[in-house]
PDB file of N, CA and C in Angstrom:
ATOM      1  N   UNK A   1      97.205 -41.594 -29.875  1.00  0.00           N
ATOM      2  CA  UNK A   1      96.263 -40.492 -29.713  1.00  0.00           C
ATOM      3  C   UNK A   1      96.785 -39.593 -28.593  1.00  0.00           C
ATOM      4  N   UNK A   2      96.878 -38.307 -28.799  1.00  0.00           N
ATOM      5  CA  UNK A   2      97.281 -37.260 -27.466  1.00  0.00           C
ATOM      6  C   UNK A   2      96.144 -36.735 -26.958  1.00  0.00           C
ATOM      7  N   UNK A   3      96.091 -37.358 -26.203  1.00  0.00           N
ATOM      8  CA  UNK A   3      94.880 -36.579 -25.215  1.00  0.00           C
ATOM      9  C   UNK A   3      95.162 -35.817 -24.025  1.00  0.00           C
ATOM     10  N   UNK A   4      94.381 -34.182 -24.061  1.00  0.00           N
ATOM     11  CA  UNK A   4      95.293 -33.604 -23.757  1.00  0.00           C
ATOM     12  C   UNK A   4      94.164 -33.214 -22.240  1.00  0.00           C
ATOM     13  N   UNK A   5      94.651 -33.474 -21.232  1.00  0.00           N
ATOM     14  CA  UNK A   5      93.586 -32.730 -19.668  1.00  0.00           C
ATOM     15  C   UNK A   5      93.872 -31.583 -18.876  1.00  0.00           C
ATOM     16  N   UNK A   6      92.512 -30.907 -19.983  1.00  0.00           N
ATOM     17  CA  UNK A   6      92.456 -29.116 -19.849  1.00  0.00           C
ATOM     18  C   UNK A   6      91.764 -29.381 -18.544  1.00  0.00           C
ATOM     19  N   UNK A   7      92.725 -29.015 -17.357  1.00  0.00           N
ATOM     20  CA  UNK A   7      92.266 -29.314 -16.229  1.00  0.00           C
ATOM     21  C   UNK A   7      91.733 -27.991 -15.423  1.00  0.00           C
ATOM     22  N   UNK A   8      91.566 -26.560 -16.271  1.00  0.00           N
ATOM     23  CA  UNK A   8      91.053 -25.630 -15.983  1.00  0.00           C
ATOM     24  C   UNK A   8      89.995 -25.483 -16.757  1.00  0.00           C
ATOM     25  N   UNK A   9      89.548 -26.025 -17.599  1.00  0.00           N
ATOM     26  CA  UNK A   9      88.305 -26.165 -18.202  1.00  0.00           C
ATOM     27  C   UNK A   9      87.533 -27.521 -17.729  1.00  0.00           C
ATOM     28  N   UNK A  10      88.254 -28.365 -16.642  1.00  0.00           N
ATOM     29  CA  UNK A  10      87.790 -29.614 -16.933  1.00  0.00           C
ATOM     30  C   UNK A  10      87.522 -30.678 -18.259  1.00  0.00           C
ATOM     31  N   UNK A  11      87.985 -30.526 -19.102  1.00  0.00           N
ATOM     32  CA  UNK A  11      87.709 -31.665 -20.110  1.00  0.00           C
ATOM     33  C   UNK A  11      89.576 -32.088 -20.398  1.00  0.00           C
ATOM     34  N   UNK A  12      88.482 -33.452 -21.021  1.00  0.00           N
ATOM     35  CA  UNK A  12      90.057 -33.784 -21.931  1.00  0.00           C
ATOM     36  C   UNK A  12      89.762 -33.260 -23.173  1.00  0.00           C
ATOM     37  N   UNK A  13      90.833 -33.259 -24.495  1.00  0.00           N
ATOM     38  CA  UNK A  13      90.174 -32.814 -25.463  1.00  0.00           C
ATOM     39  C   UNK A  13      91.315 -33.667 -26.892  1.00  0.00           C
ATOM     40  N   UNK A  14      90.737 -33.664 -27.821  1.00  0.00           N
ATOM     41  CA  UNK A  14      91.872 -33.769 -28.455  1.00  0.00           C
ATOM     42  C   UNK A  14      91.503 -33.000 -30.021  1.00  0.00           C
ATOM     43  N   UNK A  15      92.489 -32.833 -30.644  1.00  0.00           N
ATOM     44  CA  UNK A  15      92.398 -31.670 -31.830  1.00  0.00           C
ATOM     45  C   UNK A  15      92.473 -32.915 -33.015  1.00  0.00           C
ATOM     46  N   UNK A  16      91.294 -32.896 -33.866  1.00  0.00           N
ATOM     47  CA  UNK A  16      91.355 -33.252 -35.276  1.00  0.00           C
ATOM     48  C   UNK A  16      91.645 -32.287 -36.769  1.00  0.00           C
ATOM     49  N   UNK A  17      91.506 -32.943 -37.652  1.00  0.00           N
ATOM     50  CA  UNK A  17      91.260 -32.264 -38.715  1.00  0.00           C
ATOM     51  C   UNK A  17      90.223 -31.629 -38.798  1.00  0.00           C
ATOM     52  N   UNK A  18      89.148 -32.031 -38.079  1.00  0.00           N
ATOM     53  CA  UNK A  18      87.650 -31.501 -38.453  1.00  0.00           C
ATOM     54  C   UNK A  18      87.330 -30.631 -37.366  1.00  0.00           C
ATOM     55  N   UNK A  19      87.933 -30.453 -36.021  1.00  0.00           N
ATOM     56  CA  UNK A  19      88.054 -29.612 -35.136  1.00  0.00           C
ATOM     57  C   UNK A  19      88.215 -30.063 -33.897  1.00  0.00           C
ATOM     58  N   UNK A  20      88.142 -30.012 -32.643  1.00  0.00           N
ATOM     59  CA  UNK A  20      88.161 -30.471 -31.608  1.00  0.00           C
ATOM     60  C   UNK A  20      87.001 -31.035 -30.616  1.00  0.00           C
ATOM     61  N   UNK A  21      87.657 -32.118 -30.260  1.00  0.00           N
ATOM     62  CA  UNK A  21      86.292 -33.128 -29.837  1.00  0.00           C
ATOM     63  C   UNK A  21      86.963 -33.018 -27.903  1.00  0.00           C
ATOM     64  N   UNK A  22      85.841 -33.113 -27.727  1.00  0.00           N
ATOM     65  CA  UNK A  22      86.002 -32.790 -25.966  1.00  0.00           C
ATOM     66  C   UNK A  22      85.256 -33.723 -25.348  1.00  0.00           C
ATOM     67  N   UNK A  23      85.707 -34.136 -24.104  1.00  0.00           N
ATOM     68  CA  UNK A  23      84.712 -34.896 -22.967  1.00  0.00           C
ATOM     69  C   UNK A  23      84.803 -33.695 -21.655  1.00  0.00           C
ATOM     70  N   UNK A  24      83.538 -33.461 -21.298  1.00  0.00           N
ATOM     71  CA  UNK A  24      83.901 -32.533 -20.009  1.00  0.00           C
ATOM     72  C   UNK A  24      83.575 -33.609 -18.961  1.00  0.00           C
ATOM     73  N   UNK A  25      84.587 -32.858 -17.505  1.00  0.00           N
ATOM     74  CA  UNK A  25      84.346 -34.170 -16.638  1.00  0.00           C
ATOM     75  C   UNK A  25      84.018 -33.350 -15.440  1.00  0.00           C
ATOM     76  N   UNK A  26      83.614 -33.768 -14.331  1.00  0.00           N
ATOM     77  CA  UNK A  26      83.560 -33.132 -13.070  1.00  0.00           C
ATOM     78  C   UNK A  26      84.265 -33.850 -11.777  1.00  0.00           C
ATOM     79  N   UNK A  27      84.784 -33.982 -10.793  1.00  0.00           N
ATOM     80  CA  UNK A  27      85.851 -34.692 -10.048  1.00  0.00           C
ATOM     81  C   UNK A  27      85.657 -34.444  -8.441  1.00  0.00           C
ATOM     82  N   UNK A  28      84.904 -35.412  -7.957  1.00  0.00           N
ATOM     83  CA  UNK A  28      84.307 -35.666  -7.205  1.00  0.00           C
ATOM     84  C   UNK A  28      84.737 -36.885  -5.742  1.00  0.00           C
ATOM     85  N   UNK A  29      85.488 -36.692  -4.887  1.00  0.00           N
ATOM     86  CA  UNK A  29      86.501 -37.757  -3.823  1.00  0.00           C
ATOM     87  C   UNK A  29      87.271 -38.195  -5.108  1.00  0.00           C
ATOM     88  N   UNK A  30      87.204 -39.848  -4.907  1.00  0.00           N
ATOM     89  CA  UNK A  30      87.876 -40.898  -5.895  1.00  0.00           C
ATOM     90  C   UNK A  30      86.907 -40.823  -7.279  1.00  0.00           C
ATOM     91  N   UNK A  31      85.744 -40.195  -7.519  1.00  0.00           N
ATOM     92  CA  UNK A  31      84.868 -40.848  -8.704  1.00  0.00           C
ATOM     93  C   UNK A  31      85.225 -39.136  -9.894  1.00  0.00           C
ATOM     94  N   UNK A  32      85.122 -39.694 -11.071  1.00  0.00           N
ATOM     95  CA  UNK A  32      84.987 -38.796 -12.462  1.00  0.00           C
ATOM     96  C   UNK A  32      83.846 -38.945 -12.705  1.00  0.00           C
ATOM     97  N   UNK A  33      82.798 -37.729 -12.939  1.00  0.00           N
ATOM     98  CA  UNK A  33      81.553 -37.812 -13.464  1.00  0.00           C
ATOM     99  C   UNK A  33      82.002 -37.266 -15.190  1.00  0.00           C
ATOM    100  N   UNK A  34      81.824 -37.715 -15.697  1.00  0.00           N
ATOM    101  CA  UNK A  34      81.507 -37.518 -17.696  1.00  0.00           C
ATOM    102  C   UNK A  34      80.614 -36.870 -18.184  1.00  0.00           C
ATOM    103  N   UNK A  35      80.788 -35.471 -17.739  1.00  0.00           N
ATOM    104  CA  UNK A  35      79.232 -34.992 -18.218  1.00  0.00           C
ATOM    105  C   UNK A  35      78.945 -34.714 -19.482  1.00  0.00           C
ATOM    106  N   UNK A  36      79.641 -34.266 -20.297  1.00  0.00           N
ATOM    107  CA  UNK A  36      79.291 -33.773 -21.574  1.00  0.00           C
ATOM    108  C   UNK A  36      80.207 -34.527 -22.792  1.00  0.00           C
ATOM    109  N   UNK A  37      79.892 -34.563 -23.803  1.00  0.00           N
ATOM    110  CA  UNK A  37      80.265 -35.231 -25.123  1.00  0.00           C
ATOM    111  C   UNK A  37      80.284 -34.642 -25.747  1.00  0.00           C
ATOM    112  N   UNK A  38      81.175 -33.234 -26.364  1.00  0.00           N
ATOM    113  CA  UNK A  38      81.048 -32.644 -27.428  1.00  0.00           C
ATOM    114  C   UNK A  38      81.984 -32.882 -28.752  1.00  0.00           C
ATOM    115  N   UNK A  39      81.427 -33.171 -29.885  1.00  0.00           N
ATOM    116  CA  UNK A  39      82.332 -33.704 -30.981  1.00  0.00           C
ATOM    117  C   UNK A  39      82.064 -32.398 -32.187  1.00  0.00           C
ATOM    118  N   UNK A  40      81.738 -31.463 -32.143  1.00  0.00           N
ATOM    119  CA  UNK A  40      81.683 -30.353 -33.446  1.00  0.00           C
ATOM    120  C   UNK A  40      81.259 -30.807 -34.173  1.00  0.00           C
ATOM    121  N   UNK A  41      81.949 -31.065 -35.718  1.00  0.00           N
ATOM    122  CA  UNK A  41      81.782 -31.139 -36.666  1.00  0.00           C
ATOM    123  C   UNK A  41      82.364 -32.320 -37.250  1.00  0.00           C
ATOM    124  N   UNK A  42      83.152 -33.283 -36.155  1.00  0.00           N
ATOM    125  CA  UNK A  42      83.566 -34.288 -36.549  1.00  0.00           C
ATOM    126  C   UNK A  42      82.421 -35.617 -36.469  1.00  0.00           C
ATOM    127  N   UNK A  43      82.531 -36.592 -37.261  1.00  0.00           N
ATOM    128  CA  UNK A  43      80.992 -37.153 -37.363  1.00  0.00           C
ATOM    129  C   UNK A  43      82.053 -38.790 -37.256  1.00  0.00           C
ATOM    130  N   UNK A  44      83.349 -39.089 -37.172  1.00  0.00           N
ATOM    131  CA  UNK A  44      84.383 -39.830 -37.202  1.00  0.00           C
ATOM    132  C   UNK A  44      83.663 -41.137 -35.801  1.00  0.00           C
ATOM    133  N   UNK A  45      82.691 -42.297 -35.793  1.00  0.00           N
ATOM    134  CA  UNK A  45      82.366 -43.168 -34.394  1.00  0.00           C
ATOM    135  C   UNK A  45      83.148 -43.760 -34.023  1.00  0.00           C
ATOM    136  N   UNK A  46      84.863 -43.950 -35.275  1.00  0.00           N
ATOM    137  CA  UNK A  46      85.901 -45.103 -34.633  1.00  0.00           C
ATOM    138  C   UNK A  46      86.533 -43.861 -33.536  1.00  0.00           C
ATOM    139  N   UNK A  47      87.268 -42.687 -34.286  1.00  0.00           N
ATOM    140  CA  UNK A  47      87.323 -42.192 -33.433  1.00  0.00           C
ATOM    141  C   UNK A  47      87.069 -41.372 -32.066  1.00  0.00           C
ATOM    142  N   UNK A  48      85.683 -41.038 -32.106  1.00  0.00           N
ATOM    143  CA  UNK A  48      85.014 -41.225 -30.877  1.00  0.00           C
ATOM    144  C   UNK A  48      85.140 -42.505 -29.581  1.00  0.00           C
ATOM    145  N   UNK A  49      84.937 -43.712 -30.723  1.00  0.00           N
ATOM    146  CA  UNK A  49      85.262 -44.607 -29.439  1.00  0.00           C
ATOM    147  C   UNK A  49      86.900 -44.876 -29.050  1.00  0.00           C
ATOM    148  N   UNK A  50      87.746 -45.106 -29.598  1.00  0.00           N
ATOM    149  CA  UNK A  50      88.910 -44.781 -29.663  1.00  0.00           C
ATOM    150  C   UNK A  50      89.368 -43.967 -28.326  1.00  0.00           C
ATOM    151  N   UNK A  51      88.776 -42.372 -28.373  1.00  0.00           N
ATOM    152  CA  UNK A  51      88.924 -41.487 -27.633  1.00  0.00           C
ATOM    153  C   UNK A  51      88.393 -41.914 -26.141  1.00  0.00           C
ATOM    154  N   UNK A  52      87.186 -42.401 -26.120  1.00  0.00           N
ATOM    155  CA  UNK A  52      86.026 -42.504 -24.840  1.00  0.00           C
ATOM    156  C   UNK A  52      86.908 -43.697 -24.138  1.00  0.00           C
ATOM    157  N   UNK A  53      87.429 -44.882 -24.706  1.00  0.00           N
ATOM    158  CA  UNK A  53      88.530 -45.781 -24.623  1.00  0.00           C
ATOM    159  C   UNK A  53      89.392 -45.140 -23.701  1.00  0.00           C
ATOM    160  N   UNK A  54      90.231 -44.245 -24.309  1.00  0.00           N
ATOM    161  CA  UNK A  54      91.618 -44.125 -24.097  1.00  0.00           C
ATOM    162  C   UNK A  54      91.577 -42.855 -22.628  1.00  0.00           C
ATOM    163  N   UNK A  55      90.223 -42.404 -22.426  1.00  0.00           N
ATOM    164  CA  UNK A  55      89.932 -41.506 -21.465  1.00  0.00           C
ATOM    165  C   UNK A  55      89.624 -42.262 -20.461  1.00  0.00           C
ATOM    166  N   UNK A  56      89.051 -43.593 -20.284  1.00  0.00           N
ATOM    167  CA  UNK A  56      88.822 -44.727 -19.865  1.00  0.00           C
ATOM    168  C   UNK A  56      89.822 -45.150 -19.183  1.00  0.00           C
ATOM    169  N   UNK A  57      91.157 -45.491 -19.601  1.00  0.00           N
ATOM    170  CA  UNK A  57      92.461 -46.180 -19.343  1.00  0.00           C
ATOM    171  C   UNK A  57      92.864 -44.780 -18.658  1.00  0.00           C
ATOM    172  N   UNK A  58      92.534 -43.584 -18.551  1.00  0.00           N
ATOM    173  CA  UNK A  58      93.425 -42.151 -18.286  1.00  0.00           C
ATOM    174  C   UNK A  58      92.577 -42.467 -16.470  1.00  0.00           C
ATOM    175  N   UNK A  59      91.442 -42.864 -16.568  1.00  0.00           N
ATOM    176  CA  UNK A  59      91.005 -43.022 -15.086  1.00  0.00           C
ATOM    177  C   UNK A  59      91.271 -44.165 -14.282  1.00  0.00           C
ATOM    178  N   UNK A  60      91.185 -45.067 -14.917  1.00  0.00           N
ATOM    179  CA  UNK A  60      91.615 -46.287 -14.468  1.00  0.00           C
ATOM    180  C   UNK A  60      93.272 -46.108 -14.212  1.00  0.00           C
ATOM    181  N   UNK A  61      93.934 -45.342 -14.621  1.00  0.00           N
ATOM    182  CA  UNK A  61      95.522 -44.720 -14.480  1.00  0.00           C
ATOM    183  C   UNK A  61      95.735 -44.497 -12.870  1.00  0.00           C
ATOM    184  N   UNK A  62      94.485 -43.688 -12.668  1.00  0.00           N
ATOM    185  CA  UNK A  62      94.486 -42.882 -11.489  1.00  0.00           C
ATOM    186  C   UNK A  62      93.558 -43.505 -10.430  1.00  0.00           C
ATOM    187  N   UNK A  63      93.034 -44.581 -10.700  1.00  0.00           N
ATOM    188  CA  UNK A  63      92.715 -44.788  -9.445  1.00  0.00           C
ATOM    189  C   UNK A  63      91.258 -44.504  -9.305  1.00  0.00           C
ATOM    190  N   UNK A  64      90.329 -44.016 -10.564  1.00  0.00           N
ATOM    191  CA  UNK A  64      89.352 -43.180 -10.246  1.00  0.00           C
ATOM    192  C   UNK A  64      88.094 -44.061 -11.057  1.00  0.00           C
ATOM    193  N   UNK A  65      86.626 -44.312 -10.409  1.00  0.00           N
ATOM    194  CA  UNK A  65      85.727 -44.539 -10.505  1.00  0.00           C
ATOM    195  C   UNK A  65      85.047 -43.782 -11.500  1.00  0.00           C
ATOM    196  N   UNK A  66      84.025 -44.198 -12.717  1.00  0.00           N
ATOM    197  CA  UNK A  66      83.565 -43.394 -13.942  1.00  0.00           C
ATOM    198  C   UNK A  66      82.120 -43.275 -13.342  1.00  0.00           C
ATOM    199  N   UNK A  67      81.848 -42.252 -13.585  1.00  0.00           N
ATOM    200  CA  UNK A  67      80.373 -41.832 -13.414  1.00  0.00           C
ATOM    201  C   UNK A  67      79.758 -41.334 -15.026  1.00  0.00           C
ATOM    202  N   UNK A  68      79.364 -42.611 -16.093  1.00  0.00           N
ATOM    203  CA  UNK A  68      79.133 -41.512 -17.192  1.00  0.00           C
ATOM    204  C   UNK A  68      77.567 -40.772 -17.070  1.00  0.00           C
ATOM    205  N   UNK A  69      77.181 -39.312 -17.095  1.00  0.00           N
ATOM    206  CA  UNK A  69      75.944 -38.652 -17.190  1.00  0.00           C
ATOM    207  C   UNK A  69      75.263 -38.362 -18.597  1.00  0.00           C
ATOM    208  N   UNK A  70      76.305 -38.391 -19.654  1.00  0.00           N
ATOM    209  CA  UNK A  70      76.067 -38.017 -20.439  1.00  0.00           C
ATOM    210  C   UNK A  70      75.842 -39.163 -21.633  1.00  0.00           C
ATOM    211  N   UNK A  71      74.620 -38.813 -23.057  1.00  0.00           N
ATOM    212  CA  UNK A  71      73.948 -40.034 -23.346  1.00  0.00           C
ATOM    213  C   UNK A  71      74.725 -41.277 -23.773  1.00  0.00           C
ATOM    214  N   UNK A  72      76.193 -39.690 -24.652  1.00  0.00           N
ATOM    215  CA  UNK A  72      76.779 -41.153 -25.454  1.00  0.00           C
ATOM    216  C   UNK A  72      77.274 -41.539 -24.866  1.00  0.00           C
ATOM    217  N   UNK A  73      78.104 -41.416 -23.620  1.00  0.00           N
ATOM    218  CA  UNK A  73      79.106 -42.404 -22.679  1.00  0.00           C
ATOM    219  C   UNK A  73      78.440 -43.338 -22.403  1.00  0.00           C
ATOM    220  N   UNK A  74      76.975 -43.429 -21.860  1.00  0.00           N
ATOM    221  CA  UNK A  74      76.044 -43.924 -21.439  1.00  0.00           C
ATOM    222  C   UNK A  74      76.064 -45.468 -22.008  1.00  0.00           C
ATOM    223  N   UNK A  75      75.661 -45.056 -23.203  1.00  0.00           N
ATOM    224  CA  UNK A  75      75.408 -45.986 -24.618  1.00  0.00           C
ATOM    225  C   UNK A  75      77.046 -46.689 -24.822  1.00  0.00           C
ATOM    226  N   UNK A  76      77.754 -45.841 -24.762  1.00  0.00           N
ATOM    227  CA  UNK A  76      79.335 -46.877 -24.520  1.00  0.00           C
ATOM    228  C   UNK A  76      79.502 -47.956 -23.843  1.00  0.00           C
ATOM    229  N   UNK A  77      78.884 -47.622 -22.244  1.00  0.00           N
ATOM    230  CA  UNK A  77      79.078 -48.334 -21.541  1.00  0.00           C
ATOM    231  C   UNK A  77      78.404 -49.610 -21.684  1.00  0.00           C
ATOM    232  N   UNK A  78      77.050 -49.010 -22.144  1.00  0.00           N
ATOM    233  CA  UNK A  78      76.370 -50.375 -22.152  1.00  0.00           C
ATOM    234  C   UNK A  78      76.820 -51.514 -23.611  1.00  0.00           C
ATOM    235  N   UNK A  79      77.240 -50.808 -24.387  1.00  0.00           N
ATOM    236  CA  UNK A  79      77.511 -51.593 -25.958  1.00  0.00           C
ATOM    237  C   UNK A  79      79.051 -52.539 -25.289  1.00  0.00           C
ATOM    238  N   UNK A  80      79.904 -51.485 -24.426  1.00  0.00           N
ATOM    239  CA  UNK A  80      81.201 -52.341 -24.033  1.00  0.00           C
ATOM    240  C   UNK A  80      81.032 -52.621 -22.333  1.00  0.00           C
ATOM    241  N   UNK A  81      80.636 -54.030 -22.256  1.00  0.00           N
ATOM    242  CA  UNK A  81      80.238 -54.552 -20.896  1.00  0.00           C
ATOM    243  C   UNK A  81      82.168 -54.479 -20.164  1.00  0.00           C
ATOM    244  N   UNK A  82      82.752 -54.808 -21.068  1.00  0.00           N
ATOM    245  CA  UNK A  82      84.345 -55.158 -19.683  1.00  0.00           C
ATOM    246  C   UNK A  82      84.660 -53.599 -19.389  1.00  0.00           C
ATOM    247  N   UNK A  83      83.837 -52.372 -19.376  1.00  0.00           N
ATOM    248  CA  UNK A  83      84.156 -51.301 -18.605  1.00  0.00           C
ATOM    249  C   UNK A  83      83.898 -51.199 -17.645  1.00  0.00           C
ATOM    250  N   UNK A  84      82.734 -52.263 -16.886  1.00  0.00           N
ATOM    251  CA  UNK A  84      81.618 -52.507 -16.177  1.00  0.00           C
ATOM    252  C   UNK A  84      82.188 -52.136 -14.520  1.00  0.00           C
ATOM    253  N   UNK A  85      83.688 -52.598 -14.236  1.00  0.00           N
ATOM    254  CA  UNK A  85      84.251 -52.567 -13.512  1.00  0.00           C
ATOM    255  C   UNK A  85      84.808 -51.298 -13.227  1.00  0.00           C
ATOM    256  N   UNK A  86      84.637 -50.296 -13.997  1.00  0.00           N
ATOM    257  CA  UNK A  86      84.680 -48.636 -13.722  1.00  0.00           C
ATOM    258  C   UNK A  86      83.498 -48.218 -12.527  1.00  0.00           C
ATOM    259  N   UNK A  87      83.127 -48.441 -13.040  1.00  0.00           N
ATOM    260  CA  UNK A  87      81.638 -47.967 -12.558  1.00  0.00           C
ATOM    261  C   UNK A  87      81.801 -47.874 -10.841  1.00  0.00           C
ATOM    262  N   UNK A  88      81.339 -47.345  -9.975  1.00  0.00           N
ATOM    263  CA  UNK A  88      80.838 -47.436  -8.769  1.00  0.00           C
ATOM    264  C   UNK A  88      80.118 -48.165  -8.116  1.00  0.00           C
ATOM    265  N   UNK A  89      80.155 -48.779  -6.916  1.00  0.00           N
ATOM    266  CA  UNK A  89      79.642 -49.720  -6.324  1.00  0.00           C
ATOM    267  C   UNK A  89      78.180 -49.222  -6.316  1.00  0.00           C
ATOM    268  N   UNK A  90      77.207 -49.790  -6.819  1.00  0.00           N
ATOM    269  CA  UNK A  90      75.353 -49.167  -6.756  1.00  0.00           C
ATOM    270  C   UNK A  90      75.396 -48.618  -8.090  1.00  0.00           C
ATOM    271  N   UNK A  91      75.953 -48.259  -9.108  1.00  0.00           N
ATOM    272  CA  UNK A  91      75.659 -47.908 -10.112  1.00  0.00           C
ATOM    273  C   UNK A  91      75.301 -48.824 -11.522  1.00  0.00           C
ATOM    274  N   UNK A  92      74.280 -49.080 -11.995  1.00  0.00           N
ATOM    275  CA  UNK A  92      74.360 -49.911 -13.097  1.00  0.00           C
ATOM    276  C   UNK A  92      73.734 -48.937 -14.369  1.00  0.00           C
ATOM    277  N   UNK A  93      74.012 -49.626 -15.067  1.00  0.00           N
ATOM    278  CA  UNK A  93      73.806 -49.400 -16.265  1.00  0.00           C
ATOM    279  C   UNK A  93      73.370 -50.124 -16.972  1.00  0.00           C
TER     280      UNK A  93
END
């Protein structure tokens, strides 16, 4: 998967057949807040999670703490407990 970090728009994004699916993020000391989930017209949940995954491993790359705000990250986190360790010290989910 190429995921690509439009770091003047803040999101990552990546281009499908069905159009382009985005995570916007905000970047904050060491922590990534996840604010938005936009998927268009693509309705694809493997690849959604796939993506939310692999944006996952792109922070954990760097060193950086996940703050998700937004519902579906939200709902990620809680369906996949071994992300748990992203998270920020005081934050549960």
């Amino acid at each position: 998967m190429d995921i690509k970090d439009n770091e003047l728009l803040r999101q990552f994004e990546i281009n499908t057949d069905e159009g382009l699916v985005t995570i916007e993020y905000s970047l904050q000391e060491r922590k990534i807040f996840l604010t938005k989930f936009c998927c268009n017209d693509n309705s694809d949940e493997n690849l959604h999670q796939e993506f939310i995954i692999n944006v996952l491993e792109i922070a954990k790359d760097r060193k950086l703490k996940v703050v998700p705000t937004h519902a579906k990250l939200i709902s990620f986190f809680r369906k996949n407990r071994k992300y748990k360790e992203l998270l920020p010290p005081g934050i549960k989910i």
